[in-house]
Structure formats: structure tokens, C-alpha cells
C-alpha atoms as a PDB file:
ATOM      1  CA  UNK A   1       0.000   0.000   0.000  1.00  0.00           C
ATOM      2  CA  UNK A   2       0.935   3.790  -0.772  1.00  0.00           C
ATOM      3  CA  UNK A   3       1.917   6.117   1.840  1.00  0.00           C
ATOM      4  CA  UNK A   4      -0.793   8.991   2.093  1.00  0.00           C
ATOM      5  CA  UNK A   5       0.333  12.345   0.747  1.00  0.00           C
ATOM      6  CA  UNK A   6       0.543  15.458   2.612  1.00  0.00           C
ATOM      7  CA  UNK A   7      -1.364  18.252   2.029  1.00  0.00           C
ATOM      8  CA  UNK A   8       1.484  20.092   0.524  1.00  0.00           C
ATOM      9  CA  UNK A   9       2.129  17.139  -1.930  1.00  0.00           C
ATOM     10  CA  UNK A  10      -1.668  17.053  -2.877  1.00  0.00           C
ATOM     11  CA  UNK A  11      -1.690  21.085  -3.319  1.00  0.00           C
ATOM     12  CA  UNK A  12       1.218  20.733  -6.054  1.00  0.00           C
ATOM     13  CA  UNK A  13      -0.946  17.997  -7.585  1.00  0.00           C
ATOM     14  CA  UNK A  14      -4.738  20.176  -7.519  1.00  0.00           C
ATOM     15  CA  UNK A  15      -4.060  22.007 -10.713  1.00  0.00           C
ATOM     16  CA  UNK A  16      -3.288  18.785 -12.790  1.00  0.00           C
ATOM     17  CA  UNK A  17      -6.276  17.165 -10.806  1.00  0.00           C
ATOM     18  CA  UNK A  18      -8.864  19.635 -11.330  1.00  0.00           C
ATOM     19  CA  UNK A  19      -7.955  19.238 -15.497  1.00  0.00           C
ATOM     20  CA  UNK A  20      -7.904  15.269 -15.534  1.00  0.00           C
ATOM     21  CA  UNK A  21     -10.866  15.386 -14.007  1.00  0.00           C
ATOM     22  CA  UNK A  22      -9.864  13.333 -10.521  1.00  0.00           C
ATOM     23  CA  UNK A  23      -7.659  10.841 -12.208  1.00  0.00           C
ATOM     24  CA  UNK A  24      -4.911  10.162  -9.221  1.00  0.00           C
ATOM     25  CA  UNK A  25      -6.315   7.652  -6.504  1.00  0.00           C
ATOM     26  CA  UNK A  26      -3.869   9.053  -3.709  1.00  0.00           C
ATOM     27  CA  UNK A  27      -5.013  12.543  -4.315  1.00  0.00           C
ATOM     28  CA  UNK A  28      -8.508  11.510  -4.356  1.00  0.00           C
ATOM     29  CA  UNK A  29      -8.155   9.450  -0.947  1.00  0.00           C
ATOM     30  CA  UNK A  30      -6.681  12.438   0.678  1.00  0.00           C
ATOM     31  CA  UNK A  31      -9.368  14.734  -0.579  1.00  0.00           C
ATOM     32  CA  UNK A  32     -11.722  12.259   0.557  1.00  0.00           C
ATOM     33  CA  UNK A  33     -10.588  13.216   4.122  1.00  0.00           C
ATOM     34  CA  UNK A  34      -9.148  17.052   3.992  1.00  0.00           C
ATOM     35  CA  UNK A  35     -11.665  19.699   3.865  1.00  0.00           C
ATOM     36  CA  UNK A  36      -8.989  22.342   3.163  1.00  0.00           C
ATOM     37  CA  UNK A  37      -7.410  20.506   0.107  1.00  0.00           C
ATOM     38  CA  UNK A  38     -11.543  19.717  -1.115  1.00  0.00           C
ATOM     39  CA  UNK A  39     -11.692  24.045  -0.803  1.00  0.00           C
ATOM     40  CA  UNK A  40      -8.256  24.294  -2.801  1.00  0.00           C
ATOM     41  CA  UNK A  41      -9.578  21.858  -5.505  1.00  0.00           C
ATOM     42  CA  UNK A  42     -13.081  23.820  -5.322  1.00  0.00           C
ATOM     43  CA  UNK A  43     -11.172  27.313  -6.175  1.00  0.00           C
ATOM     44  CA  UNK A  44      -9.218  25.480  -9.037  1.00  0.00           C
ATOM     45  CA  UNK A  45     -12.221  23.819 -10.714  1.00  0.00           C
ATOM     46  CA  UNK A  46     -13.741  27.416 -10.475  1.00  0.00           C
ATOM     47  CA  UNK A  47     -11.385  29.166 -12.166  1.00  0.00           C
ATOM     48  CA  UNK A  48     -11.336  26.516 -14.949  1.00  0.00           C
ATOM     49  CA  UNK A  49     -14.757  26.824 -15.152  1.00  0.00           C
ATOM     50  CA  UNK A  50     -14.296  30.837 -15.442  1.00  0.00           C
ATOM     51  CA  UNK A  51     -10.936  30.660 -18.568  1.00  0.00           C
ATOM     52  CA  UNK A  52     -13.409  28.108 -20.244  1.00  0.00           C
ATOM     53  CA  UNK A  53     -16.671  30.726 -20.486  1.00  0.00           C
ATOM     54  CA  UNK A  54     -13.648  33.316 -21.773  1.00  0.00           C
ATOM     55  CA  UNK A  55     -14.168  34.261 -25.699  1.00  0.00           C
ATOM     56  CA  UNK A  56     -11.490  35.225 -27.727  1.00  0.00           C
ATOM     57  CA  UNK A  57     -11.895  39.199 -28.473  1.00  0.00           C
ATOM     58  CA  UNK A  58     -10.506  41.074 -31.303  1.00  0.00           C
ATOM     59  CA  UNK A  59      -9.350  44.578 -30.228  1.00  0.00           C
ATOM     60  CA  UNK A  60      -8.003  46.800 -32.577  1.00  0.00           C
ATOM     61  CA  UNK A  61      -4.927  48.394 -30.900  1.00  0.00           C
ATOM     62  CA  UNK A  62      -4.994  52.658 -30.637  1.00  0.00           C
ATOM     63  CA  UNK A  63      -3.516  54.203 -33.772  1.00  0.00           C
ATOM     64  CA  UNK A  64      -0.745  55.461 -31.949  1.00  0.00           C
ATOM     65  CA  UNK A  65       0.650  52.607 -30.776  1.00  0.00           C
ATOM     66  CA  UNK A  66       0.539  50.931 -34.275  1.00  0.00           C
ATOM     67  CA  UNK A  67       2.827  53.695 -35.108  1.00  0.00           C
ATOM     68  CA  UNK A  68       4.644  53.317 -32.172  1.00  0.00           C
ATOM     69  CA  UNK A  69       5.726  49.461 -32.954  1.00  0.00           C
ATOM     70  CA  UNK A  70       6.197  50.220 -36.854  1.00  0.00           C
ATOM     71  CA  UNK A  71       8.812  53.112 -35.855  1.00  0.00           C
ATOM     72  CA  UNK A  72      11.419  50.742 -33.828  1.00  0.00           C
ATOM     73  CA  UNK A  73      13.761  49.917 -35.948  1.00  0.00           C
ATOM     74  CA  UNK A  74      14.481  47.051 -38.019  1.00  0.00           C
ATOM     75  CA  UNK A  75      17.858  46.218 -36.437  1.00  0.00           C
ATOM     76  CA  UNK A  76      18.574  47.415 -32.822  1.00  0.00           C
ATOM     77  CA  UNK A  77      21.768  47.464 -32.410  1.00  0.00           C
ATOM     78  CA  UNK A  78      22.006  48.388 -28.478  1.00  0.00           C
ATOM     79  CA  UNK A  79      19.947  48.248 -25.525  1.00  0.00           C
ATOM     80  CA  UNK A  80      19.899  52.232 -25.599  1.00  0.00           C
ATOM     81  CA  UNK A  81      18.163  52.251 -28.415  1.00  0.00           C
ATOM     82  CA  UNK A  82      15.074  49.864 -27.165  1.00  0.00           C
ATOM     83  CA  UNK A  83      15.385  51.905 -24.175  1.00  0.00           C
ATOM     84  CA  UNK A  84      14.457  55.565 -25.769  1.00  0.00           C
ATOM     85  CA  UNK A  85      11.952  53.754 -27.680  1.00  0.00           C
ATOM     86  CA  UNK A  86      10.129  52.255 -24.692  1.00  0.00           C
ATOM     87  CA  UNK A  87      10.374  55.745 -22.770  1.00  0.00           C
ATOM     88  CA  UNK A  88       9.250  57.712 -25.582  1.00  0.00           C
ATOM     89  CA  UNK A  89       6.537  55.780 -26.163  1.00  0.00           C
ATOM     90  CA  UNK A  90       5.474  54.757 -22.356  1.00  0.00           C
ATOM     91  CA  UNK A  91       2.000  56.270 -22.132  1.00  0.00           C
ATOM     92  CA  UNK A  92       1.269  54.358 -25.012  1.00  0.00           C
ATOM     93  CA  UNK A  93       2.688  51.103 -23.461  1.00  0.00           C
ATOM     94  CA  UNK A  94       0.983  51.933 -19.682  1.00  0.00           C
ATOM     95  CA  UNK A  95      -2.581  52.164 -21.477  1.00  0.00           C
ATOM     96  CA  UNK A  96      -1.650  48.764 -23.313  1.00  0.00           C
ATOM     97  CA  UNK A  97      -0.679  47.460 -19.558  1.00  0.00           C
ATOM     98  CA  UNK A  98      -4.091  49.241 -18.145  1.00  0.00           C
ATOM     99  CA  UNK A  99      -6.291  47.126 -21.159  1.00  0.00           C
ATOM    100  CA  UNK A 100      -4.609  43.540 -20.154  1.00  0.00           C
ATOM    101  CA  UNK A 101      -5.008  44.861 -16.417  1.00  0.00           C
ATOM    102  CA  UNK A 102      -8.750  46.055 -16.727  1.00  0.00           C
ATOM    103  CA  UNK A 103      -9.318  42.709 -18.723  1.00  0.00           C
ATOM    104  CA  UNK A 104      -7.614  40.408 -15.443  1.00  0.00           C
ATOM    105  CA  UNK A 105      -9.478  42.956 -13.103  1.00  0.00           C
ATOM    106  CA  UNK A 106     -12.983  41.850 -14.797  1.00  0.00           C
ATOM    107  CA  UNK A 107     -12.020  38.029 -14.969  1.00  0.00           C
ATOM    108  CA  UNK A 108     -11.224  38.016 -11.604  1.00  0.00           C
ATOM    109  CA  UNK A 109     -14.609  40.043 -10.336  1.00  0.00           C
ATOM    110  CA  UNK A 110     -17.125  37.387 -12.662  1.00  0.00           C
ATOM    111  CA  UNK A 111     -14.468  34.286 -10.993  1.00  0.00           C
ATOM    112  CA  UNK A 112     -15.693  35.804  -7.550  1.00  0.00           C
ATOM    113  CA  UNK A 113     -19.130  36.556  -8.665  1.00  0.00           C
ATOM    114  CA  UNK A 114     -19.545  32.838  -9.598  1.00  0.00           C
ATOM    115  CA  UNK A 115     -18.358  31.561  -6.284  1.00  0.00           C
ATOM    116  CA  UNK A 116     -20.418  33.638  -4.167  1.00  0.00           C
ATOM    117  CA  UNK A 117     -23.459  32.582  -6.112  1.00  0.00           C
ATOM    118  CA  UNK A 118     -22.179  28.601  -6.043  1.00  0.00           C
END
């Protein structure tokens, strides 16, 4: 017979778990017992559930940073030069940040929505 895994053991195991669908019979006798590895598993299979309702999006990126990417050059020859790019062109790179930030920010808040309601 197996030795029983530890809840740390199980923990590195949840995310695998929670997409093979409960395939590993030690992880599924210790879960049969630990209430705190059950709520791990729990938050896992929710956030699954939440990246699978995601649909892909087509944005079309502000004007100015189209122009922004188009005018590095073709071959950068230093760091410097990727450097004055990036700082000449950082608002336009912060509001690309804020999008994929604002985009996490609303994932996260419909994740939480649909635990509070489960």
C-alpha cells in the first residue's frame, strides 16, 4: 500500500487534478478526508470553469501605438536604443498594460461573482 500524501504534496498535484478530471487515486483518498485541500480543488475547478466561459476578443490596438511598434527599428543594435523607444513611447505602453489589467481585473470580479453565487 501507498503512503498517504501530505497536504502540501496534494496542493502541487490540484491544478493537474482539477484538469484530468480526478484521475490520481492518492489525491482523491486524501481529498476524501481534507476539507482544506476539497476548498483548494473547489477554487481550481472554479477558475477553470471561469478561462473556459472566456471568448477570444478582437481589439483593434490605438492608432498610436501601431505607429509606435512600426517606428522601432528594423535592427537594434544596443539596448539604448530599445530603451528611448520604450520611454518615448510609455503612455502608449501603460494604457496597453491598463487594457490587459482592466481585462484580469474583470475576470477576476465574474471568478468571484460565480463563487459567491455557487
Amino acid at each position: 500500500m501507498t503512503e498517504a500524501l501530505s497536504c502540501q504534496e496534494v496542493r502541487e498535484e490540484l491544478p493537474a487534478f482539477a484538469k484530468e478530471h480526478g484521475e490520481s487515486l492518492a489525491v482523491r483518498r486524501h481529498l476524501s478526508r481534507c476539507v482544506d485541500c476539497r476548498a483548494e480543488l473547489a477554487r481550481y475547478e472554479g477558475i477553470l470553469s471561469a478561462l473556459s466561459d472566456l471568448r477570444p476578443a478582437t481589439v483593434e490596438p490605438p492608432r498610436e501605438l501601431k505607429a509606435a511598434l512600426i517606428a522601432i527599428p528594423e535592427s537594434l543594435g544596443t539596448v539604448d536604443t530599445v530603451r528611448t523607444h520604450v520611454v518615448r513611447n510609455r503612455r502608449l505602453y501603460a494604457g496597453g498594460a491598463a487594457l490587459a489589467a482592466a481585462g484580469a481585473a474583470a475576470l477576476l470580479v465574474r471568478h468571484n461573482r460565480r463563487l459567491a453565487t455557487a
